[in-house]
C-alpha atoms as a PDB file:
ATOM      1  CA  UNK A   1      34.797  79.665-157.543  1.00  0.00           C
ATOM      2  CA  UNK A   2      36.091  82.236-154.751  1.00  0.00           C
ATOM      3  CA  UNK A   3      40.025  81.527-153.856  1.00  0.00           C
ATOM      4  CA  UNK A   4      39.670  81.342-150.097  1.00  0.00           C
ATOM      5  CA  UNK A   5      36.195  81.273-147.524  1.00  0.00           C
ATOM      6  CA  UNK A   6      34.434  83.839-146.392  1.00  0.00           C
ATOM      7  CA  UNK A   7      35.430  86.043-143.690  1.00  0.00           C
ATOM      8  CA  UNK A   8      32.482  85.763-141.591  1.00  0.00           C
ATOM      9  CA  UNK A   9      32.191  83.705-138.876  1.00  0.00           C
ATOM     10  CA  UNK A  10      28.040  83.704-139.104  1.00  0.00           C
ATOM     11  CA  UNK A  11      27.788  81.414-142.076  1.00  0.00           C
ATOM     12  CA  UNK A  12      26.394  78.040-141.032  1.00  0.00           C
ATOM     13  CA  UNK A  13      24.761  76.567-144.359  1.00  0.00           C
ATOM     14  CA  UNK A  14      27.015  75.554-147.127  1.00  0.00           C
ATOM     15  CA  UNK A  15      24.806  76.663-150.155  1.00  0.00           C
ATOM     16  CA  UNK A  16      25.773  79.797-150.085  1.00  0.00           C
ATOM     17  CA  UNK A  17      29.346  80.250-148.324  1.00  0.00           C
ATOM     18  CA  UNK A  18      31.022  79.921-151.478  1.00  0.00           C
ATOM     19  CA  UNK A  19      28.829  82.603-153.263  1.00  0.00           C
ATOM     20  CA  UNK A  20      29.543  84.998-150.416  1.00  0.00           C
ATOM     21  CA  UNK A  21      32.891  84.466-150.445  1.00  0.00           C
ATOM     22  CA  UNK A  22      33.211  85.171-154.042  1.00  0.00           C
ATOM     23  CA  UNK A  23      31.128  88.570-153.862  1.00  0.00           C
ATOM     24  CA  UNK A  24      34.164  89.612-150.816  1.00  0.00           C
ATOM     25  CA  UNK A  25      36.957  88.397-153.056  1.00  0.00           C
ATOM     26  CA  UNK A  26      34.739  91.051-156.005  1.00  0.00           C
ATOM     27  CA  UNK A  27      34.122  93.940-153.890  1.00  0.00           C
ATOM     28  CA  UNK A  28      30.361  93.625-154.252  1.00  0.00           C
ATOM     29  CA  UNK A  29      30.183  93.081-150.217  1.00  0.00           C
ATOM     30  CA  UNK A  30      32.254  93.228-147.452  1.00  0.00           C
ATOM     31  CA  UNK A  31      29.233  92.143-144.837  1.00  0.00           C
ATOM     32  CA  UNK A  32      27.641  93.816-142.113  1.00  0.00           C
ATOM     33  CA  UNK A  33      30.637  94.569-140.145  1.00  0.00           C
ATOM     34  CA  UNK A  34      32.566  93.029-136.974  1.00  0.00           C
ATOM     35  CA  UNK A  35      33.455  90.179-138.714  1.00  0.00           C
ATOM     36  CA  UNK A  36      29.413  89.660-139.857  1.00  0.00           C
ATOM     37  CA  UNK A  37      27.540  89.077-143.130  1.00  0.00           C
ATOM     38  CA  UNK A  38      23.942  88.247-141.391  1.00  0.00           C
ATOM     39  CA  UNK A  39      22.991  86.143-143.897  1.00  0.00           C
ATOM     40  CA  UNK A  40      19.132  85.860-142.661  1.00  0.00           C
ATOM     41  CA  UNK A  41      18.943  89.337-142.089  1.00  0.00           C
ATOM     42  CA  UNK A  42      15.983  91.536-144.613  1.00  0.00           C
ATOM     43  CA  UNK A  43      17.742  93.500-147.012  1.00  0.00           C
ATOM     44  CA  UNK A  44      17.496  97.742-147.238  1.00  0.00           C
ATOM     45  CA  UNK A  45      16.795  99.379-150.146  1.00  0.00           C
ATOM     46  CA  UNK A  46      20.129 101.329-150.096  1.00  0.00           C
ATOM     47  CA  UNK A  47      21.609  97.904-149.539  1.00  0.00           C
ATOM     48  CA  UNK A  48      20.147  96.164-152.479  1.00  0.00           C
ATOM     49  CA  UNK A  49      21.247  99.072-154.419  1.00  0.00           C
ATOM     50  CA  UNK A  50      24.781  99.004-152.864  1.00  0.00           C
ATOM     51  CA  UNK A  51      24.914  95.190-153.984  1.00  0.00           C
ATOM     52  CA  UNK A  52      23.470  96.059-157.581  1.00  0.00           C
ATOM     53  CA  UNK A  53      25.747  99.247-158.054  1.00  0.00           C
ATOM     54  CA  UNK A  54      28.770  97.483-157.236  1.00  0.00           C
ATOM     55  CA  UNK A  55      28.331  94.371-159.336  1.00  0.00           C
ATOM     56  CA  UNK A  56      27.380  96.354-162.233  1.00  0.00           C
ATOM     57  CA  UNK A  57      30.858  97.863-162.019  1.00  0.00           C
ATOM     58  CA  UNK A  58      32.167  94.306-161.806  1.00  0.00           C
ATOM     59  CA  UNK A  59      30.274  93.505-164.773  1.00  0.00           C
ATOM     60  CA  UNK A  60      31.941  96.542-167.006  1.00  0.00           C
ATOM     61  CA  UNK A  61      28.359  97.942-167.037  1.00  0.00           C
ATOM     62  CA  UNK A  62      29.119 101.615-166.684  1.00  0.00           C
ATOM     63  CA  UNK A  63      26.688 104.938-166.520  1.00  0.00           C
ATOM     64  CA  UNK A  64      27.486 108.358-166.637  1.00  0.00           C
ATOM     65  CA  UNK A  65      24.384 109.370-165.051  1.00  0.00           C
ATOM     66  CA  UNK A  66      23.887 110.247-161.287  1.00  0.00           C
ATOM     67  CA  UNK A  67      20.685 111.079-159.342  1.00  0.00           C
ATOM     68  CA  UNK A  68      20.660 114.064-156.732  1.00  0.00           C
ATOM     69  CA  UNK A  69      19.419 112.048-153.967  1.00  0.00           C
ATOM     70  CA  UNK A  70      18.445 115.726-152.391  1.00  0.00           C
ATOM     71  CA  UNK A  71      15.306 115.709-154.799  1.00  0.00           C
ATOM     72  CA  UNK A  72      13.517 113.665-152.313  1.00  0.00           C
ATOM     73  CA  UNK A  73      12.891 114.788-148.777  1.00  0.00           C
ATOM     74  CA  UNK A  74      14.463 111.859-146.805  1.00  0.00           C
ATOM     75  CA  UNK A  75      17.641 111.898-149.048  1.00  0.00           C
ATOM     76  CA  UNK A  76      19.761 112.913-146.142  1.00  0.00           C
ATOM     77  CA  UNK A  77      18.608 109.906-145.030  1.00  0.00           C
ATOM     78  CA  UNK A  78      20.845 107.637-147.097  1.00  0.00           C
ATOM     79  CA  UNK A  79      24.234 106.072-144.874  1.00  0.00           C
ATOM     80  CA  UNK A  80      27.499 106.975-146.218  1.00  0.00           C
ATOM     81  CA  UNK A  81      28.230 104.117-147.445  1.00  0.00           C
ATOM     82  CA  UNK A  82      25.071 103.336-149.797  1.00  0.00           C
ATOM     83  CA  UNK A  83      25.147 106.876-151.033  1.00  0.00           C
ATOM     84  CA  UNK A  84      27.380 106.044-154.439  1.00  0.00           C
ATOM     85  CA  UNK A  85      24.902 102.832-155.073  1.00  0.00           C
ATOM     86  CA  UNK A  86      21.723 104.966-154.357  1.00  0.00           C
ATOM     87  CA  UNK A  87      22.468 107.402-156.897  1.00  0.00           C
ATOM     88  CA  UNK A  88      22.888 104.959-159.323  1.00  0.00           C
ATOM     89  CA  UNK A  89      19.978 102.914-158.869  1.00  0.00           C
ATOM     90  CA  UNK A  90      17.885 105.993-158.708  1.00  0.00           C
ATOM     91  CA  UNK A  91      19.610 107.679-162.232  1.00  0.00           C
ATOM     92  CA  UNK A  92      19.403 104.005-163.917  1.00  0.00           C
ATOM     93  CA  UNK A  93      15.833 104.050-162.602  1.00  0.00           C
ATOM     94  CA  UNK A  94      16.358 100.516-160.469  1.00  0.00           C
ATOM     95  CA  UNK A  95      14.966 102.214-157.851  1.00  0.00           C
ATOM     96  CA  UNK A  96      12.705 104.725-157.896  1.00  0.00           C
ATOM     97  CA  UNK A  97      10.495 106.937-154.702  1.00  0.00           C
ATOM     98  CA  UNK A  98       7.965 105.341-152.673  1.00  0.00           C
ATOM     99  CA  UNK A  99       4.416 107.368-151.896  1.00  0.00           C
ATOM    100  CA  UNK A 100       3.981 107.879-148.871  1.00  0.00           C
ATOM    101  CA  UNK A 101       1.291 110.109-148.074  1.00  0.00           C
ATOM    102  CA  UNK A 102       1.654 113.329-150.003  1.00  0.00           C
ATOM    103  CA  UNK A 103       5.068 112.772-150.277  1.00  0.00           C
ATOM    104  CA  UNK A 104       7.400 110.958-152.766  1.00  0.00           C
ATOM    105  CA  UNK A 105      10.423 109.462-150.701  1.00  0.00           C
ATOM    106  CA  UNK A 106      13.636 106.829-151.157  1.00  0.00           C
ATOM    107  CA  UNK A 107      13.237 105.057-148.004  1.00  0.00           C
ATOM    108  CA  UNK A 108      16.455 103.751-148.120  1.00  0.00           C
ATOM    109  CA  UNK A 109      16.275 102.346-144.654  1.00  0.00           C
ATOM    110  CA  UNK A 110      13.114 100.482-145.311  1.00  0.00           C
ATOM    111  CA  UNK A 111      13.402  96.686-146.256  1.00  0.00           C
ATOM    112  CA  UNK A 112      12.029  95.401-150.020  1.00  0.00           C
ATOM    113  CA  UNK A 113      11.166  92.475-151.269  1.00  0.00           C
ATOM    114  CA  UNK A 114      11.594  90.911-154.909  1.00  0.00           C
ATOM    115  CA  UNK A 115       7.790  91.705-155.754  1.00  0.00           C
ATOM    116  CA  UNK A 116       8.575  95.667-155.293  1.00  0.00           C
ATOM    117  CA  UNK A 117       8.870  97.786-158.566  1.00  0.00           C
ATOM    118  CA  UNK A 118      10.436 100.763-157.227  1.00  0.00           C
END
């Protein structure tokens, strides 16, 4: 049970205010920004691993290991901000490269879906 709302004044069903506002009051999201979570909106692949990285930590669940997100040719690619949770997910091998064409890449930008393995 989170101690005070959410800080987002985009949240209009009641299921899941008190879930968001629990994962602000953790530190597993602060939304999308200017006072925003978007709850509707498709998640990234660098967000989902943001979200995954981050409540891992909350959990205690700890790794030493680190990817080098340079390894695949769109690395570069990754924002600022999801860099930390990408390297995780990649090293704990939650997320792995897509094909695309010749080419193994992270597509961090790209939206996923539950029924994705990698």
């Amino acid at each position: 049970t989170p101690n005070a709302a959410a800080p987002f004044s985009d949240l209009t069903k009641n299921y899941y205010k008190d879930a968001i506002a629990w994962a602000v009051e953790n530190n597993i999201t602060n939304g999308t920004g200017n006072n925003k979570f978007e709850p509707e909106l498709a998640l990234s692949r660098e967000t989902i691993a943001t979200l995954l990285s981050r409540y891992a930590e909350y959990k205690g669940i700890t790794s030493d290991k680190t990817a080098d997100l340079a390894t695949f040719p769109d690395g570069a690619d990754v924002s600022g901000w999801a860099k930390t949770g990408m390297e995780w997910a990649v090293a704990n091998e939650i997320i792995g490269g897509k094909q695309a064409g010749t080419e193994v890449i992270l597509a961090a930008k790209a939206t996923s879906n539950r029924a994705e393995r990698s």
